[in-house]
PDB file of N, CA and C in Angstrom:
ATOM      1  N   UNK A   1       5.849 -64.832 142.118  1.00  0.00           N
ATOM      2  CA  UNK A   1       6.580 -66.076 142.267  1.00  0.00           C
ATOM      3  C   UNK A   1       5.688 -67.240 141.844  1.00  0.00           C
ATOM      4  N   UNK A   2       6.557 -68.359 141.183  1.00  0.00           N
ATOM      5  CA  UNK A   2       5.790 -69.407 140.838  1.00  0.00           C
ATOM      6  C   UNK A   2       5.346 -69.999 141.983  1.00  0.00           C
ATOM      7  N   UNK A   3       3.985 -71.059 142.229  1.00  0.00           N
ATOM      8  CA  UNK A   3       3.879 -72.010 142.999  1.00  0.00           C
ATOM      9  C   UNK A   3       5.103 -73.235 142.866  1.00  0.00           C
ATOM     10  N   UNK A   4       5.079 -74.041 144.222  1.00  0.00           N
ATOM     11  CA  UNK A   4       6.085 -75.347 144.239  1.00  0.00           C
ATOM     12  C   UNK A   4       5.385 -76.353 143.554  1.00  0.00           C
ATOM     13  N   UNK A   5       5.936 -77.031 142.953  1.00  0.00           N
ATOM     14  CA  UNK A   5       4.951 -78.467 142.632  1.00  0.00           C
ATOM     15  C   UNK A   5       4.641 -78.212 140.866  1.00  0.00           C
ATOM     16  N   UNK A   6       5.042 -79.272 140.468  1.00  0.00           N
ATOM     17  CA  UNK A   6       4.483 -79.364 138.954  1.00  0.00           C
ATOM     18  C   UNK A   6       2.746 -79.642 139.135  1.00  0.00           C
ATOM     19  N   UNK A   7       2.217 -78.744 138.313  1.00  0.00           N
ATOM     20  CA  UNK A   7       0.737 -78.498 137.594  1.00  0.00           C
ATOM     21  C   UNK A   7       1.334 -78.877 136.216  1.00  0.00           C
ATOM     22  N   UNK A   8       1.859 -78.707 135.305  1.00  0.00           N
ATOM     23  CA  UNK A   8       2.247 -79.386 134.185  1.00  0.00           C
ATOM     24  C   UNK A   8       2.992 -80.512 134.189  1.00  0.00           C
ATOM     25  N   UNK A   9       2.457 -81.580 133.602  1.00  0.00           N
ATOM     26  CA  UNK A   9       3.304 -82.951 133.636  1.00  0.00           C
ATOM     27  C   UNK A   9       3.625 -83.668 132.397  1.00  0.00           C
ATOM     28  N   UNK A  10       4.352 -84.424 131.800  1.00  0.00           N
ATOM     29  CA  UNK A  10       4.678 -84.814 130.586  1.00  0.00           C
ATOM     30  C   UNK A  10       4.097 -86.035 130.576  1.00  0.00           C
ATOM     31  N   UNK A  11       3.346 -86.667 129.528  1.00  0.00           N
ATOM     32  CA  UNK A  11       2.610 -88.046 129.611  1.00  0.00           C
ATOM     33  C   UNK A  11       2.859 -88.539 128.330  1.00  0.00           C
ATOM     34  N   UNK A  12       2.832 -90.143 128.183  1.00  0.00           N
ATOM     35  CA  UNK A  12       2.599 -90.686 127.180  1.00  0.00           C
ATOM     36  C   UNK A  12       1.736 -91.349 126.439  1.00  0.00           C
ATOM     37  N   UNK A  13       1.120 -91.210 125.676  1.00  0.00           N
ATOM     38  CA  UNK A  13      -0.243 -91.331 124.475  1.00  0.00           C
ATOM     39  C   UNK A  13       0.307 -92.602 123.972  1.00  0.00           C
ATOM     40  N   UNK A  14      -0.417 -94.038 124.359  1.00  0.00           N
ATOM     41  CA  UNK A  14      -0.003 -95.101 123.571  1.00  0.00           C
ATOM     42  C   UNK A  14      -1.632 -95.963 122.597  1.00  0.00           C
ATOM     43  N   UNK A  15      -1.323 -96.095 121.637  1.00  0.00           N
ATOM     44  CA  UNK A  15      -2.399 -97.074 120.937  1.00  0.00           C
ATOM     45  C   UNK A  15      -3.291 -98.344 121.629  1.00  0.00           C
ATOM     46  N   UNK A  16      -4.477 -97.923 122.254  1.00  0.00           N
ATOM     47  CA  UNK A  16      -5.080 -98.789 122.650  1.00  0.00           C
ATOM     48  C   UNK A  16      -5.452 -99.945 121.585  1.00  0.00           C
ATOM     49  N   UNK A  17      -5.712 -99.525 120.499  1.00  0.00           N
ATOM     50  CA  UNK A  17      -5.713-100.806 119.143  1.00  0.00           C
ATOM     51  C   UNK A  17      -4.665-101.451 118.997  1.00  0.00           C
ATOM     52  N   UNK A  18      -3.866-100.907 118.684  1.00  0.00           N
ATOM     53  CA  UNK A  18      -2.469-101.654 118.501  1.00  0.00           C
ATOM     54  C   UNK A  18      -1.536-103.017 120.274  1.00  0.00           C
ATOM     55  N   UNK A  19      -2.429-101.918 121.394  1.00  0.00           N
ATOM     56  CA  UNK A  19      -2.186-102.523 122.374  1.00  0.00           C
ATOM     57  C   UNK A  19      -3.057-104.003 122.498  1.00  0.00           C
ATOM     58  N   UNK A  20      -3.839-104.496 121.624  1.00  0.00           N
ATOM     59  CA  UNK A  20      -5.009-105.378 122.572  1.00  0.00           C
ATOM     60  C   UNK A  20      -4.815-106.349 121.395  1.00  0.00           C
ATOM     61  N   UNK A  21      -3.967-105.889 120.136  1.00  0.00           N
ATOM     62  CA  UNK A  21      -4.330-107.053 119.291  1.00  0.00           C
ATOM     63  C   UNK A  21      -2.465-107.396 119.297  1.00  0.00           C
ATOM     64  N   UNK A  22      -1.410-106.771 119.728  1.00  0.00           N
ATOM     65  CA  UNK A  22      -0.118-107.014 119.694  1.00  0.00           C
ATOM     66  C   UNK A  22       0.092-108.239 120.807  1.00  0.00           C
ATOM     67  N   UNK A  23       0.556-109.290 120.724  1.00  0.00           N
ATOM     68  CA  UNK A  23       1.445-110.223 121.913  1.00  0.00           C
ATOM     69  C   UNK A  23       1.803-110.176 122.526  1.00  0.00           C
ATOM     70  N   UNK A  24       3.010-109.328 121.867  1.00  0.00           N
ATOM     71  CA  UNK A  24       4.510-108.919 122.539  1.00  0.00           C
ATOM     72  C   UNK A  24       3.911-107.020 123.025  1.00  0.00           C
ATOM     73  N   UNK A  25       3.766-106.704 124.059  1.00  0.00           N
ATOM     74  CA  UNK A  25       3.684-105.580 124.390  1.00  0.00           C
ATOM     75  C   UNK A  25       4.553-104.459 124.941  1.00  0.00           C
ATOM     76  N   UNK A  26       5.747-105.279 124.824  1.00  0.00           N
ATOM     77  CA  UNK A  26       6.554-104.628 125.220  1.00  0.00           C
ATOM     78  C   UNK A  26       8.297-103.797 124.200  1.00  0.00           C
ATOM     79  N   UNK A  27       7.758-104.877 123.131  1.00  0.00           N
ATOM     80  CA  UNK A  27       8.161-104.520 121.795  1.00  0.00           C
ATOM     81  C   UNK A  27       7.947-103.310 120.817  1.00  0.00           C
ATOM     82  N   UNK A  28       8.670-102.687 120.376  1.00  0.00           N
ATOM     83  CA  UNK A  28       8.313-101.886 119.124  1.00  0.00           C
ATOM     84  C   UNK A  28       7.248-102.284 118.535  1.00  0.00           C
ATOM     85  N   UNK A  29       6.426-100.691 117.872  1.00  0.00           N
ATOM     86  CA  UNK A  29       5.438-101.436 116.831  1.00  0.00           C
ATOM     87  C   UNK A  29       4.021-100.530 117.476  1.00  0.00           C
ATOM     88  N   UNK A  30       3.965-100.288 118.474  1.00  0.00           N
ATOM     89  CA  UNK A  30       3.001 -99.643 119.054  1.00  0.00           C
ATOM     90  C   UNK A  30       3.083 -98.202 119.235  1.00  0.00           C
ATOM     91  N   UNK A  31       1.896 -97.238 118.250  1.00  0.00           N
ATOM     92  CA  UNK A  31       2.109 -96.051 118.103  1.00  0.00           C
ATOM     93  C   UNK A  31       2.211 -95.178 119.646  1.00  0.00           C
ATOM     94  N   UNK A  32       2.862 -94.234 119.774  1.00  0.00           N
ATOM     95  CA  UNK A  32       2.854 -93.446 120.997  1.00  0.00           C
ATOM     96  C   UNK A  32       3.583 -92.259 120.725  1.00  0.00           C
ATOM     97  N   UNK A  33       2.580 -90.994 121.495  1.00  0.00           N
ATOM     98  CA  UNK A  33       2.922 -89.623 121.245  1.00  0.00           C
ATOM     99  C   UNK A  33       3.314 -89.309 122.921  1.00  0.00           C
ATOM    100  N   UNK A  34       3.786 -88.195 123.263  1.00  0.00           N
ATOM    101  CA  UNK A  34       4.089 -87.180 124.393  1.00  0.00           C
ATOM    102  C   UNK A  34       3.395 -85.916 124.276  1.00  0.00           C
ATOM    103  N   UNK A  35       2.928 -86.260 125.253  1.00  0.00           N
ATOM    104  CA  UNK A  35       2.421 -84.318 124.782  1.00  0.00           C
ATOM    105  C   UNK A  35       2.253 -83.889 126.914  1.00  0.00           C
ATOM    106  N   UNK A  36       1.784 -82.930 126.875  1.00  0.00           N
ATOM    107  CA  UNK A  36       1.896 -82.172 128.214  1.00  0.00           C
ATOM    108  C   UNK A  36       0.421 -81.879 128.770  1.00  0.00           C
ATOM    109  N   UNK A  37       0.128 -82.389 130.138  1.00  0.00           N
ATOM    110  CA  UNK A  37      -1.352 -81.927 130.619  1.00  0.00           C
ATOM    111  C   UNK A  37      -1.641 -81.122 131.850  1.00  0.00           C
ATOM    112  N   UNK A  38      -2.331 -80.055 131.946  1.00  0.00           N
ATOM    113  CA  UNK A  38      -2.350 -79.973 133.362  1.00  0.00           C
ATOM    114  C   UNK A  38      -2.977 -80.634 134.530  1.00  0.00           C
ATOM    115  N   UNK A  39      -2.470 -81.064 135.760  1.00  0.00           N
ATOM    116  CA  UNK A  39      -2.786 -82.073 136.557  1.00  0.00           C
ATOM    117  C   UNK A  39      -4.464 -81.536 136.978  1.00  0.00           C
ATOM    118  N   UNK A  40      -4.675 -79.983 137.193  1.00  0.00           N
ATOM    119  CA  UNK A  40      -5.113 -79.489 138.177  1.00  0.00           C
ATOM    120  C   UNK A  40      -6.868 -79.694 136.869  1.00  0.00           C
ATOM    121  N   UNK A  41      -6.903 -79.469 135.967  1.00  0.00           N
ATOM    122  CA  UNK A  41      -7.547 -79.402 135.035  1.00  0.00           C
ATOM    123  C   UNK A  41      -8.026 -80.773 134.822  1.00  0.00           C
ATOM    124  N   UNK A  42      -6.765 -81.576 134.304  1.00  0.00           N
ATOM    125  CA  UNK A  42      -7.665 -82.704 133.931  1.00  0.00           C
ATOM    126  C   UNK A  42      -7.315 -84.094 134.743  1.00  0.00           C
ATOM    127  N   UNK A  43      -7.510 -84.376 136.158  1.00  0.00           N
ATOM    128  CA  UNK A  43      -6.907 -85.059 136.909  1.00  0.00           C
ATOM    129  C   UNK A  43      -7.029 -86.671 136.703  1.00  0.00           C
ATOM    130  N   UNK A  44      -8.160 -87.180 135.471  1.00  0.00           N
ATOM    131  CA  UNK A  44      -8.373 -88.401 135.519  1.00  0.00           C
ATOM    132  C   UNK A  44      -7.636 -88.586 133.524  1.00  0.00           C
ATOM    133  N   UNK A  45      -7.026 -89.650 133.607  1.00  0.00           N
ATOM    134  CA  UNK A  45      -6.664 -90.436 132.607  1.00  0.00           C
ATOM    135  C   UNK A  45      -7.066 -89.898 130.953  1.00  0.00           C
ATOM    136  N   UNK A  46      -6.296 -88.902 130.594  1.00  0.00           N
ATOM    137  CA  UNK A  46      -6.305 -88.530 128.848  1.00  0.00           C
ATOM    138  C   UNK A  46      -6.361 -89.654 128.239  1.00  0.00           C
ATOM    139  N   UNK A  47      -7.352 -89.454 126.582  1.00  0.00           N
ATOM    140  CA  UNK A  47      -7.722 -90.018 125.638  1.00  0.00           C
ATOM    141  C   UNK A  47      -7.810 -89.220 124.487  1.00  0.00           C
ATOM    142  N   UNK A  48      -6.842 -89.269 123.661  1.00  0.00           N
ATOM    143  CA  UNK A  48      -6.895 -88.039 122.484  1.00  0.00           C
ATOM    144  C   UNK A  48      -7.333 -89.381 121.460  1.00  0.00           C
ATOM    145  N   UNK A  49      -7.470 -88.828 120.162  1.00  0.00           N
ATOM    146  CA  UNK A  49      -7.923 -89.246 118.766  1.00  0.00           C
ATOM    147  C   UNK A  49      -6.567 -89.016 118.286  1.00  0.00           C
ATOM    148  N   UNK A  50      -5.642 -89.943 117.597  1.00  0.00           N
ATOM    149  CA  UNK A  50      -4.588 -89.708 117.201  1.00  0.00           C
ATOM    150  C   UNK A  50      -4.619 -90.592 115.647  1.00  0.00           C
ATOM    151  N   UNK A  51      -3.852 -90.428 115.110  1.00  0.00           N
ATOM    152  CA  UNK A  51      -3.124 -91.159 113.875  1.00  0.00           C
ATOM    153  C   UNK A  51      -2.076 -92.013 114.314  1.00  0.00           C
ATOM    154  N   UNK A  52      -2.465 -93.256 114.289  1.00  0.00           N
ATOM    155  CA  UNK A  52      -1.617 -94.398 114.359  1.00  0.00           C
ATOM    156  C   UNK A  52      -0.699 -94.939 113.224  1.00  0.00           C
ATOM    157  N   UNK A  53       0.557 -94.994 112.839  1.00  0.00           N
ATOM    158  CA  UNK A  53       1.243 -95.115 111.335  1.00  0.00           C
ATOM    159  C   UNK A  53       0.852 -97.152 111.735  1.00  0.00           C
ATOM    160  N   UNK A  54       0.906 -97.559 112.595  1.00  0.00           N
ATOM    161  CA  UNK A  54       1.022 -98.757 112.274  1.00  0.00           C
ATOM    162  C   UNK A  54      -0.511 -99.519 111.913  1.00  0.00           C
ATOM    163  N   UNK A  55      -1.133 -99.027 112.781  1.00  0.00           N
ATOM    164  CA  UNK A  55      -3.195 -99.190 112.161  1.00  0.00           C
ATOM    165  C   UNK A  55      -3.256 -98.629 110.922  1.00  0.00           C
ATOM    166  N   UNK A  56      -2.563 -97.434 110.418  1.00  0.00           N
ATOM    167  CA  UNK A  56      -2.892 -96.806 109.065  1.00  0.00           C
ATOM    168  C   UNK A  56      -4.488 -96.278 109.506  1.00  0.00           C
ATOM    169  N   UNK A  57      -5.008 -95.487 110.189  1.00  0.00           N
ATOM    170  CA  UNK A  57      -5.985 -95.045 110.795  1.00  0.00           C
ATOM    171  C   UNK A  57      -6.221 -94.173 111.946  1.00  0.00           C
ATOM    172  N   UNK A  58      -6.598 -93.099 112.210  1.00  0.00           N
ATOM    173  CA  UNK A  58      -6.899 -92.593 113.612  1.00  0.00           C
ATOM    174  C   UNK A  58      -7.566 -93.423 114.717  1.00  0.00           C
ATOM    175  N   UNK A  59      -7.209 -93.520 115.911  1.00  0.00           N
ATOM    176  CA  UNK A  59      -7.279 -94.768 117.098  1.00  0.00           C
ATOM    177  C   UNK A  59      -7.446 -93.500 118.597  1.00  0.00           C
ATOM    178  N   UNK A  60      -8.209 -94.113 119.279  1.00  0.00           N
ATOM    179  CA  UNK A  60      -7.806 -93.528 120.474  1.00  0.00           C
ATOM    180  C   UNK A  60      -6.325 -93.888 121.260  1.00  0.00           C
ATOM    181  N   UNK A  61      -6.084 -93.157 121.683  1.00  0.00           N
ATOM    182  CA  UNK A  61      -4.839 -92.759 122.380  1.00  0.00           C
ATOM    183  C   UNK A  61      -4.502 -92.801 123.761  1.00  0.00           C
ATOM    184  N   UNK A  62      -4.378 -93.381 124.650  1.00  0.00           N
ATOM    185  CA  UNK A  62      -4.695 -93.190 125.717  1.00  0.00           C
ATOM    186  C   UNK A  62      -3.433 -92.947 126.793  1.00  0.00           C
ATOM    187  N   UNK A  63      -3.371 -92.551 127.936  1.00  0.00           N
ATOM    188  CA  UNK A  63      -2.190 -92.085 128.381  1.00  0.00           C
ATOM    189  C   UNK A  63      -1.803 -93.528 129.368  1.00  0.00           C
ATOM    190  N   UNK A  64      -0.658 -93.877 129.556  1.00  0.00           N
ATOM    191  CA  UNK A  64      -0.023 -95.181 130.525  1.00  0.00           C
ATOM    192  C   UNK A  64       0.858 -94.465 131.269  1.00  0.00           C
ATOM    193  N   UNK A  65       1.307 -95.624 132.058  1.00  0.00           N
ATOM    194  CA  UNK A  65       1.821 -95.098 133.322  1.00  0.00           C
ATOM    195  C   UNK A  65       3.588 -94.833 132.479  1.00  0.00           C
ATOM    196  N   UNK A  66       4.831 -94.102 133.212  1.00  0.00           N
ATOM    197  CA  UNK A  66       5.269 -93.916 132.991  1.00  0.00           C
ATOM    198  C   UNK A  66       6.671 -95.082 133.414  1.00  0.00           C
ATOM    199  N   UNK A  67       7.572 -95.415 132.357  1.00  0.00           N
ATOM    200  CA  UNK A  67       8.316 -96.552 133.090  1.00  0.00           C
ATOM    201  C   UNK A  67       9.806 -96.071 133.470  1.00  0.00           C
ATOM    202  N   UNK A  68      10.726 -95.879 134.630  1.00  0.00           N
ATOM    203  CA  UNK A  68      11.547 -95.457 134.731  1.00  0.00           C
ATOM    204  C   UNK A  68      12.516 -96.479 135.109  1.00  0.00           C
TER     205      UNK A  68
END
């Protein structure tokens, strides 16, 4: 039987470059991926190396809170 409780969680990867030089932050325009982490593994704040289409460059990536 499985355990209760998500160990896998879905997060979102947003452009720390694109975040610090944009105005409007809440606007389109700022690269962001989804991808999946385990809680139990990596419990403090993901940072991938991604490809940003709007930098035209690879940027760190970093994960934000989720908005519902």
């Amino acid at each position: 039987m499985a355990k209760s409780g998500d160990i896998r969680v879905t997060i979102t990867l947003e452009c720390t470059t694109c975040t610090q030089d944009s105005v409007y932050k809440r606007f389109p325009g700022i690269s962001r991926y989804t991808t999946r982490k385990n809680r139990h593994n990596t419990p403090i704040r993901l940072e991938l190396n991604k490809f940003c289409p709007y930098c035209y460059k690879h940027t760190i990536h970093g994960e934000i809170k989720k908005r519902d």
